[in-house]
N, C-alpha and C. Protein backbone atom coordinates (compact mmCIF):
# COMPACT_ATOMS: atom_id res chain seq x y z
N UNK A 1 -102.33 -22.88 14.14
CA UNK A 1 -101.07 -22.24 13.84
C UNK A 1 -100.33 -23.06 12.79
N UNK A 2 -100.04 -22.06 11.26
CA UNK A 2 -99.19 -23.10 10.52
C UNK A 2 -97.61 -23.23 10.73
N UNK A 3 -97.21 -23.91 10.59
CA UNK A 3 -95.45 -23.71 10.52
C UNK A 3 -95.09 -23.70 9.17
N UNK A 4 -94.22 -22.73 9.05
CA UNK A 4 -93.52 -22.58 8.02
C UNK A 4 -92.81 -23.43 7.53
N UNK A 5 -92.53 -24.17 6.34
CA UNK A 5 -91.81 -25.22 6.17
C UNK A 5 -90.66 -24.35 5.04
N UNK A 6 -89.27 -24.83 5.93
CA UNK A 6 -88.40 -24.08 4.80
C UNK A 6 -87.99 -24.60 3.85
N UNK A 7 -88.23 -23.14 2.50
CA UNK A 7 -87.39 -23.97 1.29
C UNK A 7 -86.13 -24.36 0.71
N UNK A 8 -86.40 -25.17 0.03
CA UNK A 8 -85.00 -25.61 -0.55
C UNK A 8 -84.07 -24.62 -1.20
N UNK A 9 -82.97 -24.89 -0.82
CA UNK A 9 -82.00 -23.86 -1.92
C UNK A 9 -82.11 -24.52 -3.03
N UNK A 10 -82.04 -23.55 -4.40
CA UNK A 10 -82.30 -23.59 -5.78
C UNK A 10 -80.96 -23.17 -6.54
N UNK A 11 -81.03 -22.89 -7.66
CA UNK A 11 -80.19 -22.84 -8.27
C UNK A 11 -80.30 -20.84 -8.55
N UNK A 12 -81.89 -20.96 -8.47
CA UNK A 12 -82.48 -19.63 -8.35
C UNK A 12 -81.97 -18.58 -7.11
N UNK A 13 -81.60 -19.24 -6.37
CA UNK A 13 -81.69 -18.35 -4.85
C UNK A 13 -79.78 -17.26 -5.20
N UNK A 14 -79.47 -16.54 -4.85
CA UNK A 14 -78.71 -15.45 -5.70
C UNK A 14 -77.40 -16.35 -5.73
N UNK A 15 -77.31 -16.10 -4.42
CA UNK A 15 -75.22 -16.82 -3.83
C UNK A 15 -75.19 -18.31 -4.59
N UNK A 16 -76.59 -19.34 -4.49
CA UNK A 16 -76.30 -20.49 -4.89
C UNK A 16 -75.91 -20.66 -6.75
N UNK A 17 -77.02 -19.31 -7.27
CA UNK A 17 -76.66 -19.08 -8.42
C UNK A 17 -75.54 -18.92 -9.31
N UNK A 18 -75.05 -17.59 -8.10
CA UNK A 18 -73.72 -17.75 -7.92
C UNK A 18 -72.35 -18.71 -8.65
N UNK A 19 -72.74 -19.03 -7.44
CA UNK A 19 -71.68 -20.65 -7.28
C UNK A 19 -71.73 -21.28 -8.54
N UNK A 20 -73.03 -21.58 -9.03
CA UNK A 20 -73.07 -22.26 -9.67
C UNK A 20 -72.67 -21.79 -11.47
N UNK A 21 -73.06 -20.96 -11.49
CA UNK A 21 -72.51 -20.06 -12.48
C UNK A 21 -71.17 -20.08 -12.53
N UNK A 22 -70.22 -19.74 -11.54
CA UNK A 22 -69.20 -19.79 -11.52
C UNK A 22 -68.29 -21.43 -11.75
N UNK A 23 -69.00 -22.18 -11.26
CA UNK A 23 -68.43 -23.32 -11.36
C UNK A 23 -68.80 -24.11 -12.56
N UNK A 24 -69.97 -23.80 -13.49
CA UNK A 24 -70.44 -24.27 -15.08
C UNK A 24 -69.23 -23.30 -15.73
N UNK A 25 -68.83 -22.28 -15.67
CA UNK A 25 -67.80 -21.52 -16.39
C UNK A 25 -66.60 -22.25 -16.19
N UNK A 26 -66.28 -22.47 -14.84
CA UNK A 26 -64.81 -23.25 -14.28
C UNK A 26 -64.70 -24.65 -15.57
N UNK A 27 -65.96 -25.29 -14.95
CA UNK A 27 -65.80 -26.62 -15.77
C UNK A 27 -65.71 -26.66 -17.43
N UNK A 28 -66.67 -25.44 -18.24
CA UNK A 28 -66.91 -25.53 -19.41
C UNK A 28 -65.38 -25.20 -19.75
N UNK A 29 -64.72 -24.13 -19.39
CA UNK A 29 -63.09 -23.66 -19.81
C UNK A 29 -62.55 -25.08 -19.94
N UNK A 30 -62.73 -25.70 -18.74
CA UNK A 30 -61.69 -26.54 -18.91
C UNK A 30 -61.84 -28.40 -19.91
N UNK A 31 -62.91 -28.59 -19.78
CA UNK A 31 -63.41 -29.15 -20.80
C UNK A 31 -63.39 -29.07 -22.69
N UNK A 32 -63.90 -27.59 -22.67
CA UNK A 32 -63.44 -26.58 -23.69
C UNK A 32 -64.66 -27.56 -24.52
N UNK A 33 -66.10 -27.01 -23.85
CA UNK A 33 -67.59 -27.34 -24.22
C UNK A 33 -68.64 -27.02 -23.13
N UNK A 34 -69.64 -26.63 -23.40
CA UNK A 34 -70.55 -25.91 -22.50
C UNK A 34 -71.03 -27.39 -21.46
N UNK A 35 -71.18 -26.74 -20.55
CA UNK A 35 -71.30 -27.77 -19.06
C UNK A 35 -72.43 -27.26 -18.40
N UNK A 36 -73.56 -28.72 -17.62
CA UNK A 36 -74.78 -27.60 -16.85
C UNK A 36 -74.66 -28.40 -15.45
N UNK A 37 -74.53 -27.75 -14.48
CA UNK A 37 -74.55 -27.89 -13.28
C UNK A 37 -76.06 -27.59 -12.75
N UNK A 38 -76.75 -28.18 -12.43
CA UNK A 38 -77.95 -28.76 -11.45
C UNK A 38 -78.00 -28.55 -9.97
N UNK A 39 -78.42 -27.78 -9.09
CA UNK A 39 -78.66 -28.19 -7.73
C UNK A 39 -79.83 -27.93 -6.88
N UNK A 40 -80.09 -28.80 -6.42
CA UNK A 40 -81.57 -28.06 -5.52
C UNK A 40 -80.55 -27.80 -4.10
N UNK A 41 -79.49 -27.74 -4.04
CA UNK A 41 -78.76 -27.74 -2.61
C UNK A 41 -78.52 -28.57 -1.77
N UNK A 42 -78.23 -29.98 -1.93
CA UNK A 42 -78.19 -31.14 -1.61
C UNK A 42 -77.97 -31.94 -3.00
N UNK A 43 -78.51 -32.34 -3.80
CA UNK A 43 -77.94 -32.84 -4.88
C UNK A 43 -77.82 -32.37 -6.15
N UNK A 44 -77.33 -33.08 -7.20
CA UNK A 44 -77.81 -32.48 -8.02
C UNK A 44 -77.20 -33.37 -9.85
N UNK A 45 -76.71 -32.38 -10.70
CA UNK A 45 -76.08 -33.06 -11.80
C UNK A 45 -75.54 -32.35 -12.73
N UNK A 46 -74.40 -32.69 -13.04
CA UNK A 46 -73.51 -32.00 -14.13
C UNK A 46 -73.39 -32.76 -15.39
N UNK A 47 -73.76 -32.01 -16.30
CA UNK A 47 -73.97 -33.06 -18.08
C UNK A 47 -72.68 -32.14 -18.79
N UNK A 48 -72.08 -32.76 -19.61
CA UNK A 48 -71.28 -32.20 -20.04
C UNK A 48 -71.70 -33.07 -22.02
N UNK A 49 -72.36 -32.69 -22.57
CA UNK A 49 -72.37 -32.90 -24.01
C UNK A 49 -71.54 -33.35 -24.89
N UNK A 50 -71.21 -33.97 -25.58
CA UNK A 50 -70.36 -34.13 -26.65
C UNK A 50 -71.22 -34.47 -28.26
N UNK A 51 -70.29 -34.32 -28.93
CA UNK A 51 -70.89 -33.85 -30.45
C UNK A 51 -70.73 -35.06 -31.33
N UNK A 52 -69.26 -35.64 -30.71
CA UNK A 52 -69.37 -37.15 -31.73
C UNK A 52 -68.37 -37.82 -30.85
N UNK A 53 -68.14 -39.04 -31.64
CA UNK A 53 -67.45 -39.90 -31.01
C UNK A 53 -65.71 -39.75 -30.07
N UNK A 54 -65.42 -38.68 -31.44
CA UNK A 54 -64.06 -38.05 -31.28
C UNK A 54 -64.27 -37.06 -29.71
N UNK A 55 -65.22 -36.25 -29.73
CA UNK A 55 -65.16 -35.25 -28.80
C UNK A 55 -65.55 -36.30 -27.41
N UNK A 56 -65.92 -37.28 -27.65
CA UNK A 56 -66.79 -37.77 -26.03
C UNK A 56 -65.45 -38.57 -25.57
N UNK A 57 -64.59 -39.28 -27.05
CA UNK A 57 -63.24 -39.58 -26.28
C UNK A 57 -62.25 -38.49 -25.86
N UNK A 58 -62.28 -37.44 -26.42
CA UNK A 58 -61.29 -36.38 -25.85
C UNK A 58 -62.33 -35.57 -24.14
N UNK A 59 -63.05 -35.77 -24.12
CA UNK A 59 -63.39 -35.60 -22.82
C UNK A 59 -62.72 -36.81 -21.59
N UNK A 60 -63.40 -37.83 -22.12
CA UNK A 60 -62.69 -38.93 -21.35
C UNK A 60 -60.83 -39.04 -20.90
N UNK A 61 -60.86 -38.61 -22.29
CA UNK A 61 -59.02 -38.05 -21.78
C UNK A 61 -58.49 -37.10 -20.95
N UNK A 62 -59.37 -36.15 -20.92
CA UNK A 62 -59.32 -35.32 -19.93
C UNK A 62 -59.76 -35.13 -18.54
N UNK A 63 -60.69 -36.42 -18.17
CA UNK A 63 -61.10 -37.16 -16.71
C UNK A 63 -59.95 -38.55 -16.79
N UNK A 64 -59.30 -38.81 -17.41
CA UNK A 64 -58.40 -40.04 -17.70
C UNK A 64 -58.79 -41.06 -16.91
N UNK A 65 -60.08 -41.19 -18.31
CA UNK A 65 -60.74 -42.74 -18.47
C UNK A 65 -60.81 -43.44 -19.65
């Protein structure tokens, strides 16, 4: 008899998609630059890009660091 081993939530699976979609939009607005949110459902990672020196300090200003 095998047991089923369950899978991980993805980024793929609809609701988590979801979320996540919704919350790369939340962050990119407010950043005001495209943002990628990562999750297998337990961890994951958010990159947020910058273009030059100027833009990676105006991000930082806006986490006020």
């Amino acid at each position: 008899m095998h047991r089923q081993i369950p899978r991980k939530a993805t980024a793929s699976t609809p609701a988590q998609s979801k979320e996540i979609n919704q919350l790369q939009s939340r962050l990119s607005s407010h950043f005001g630059t495209k943002v990628s949110v990562k999750s297998d459902g337990k961890k994951g990672d958010i990159r947020i890009p910058f273009l030059s020196v100027e833009d990676l300090n105006r991000i930082l200003d806006i986490l006020k660091l």
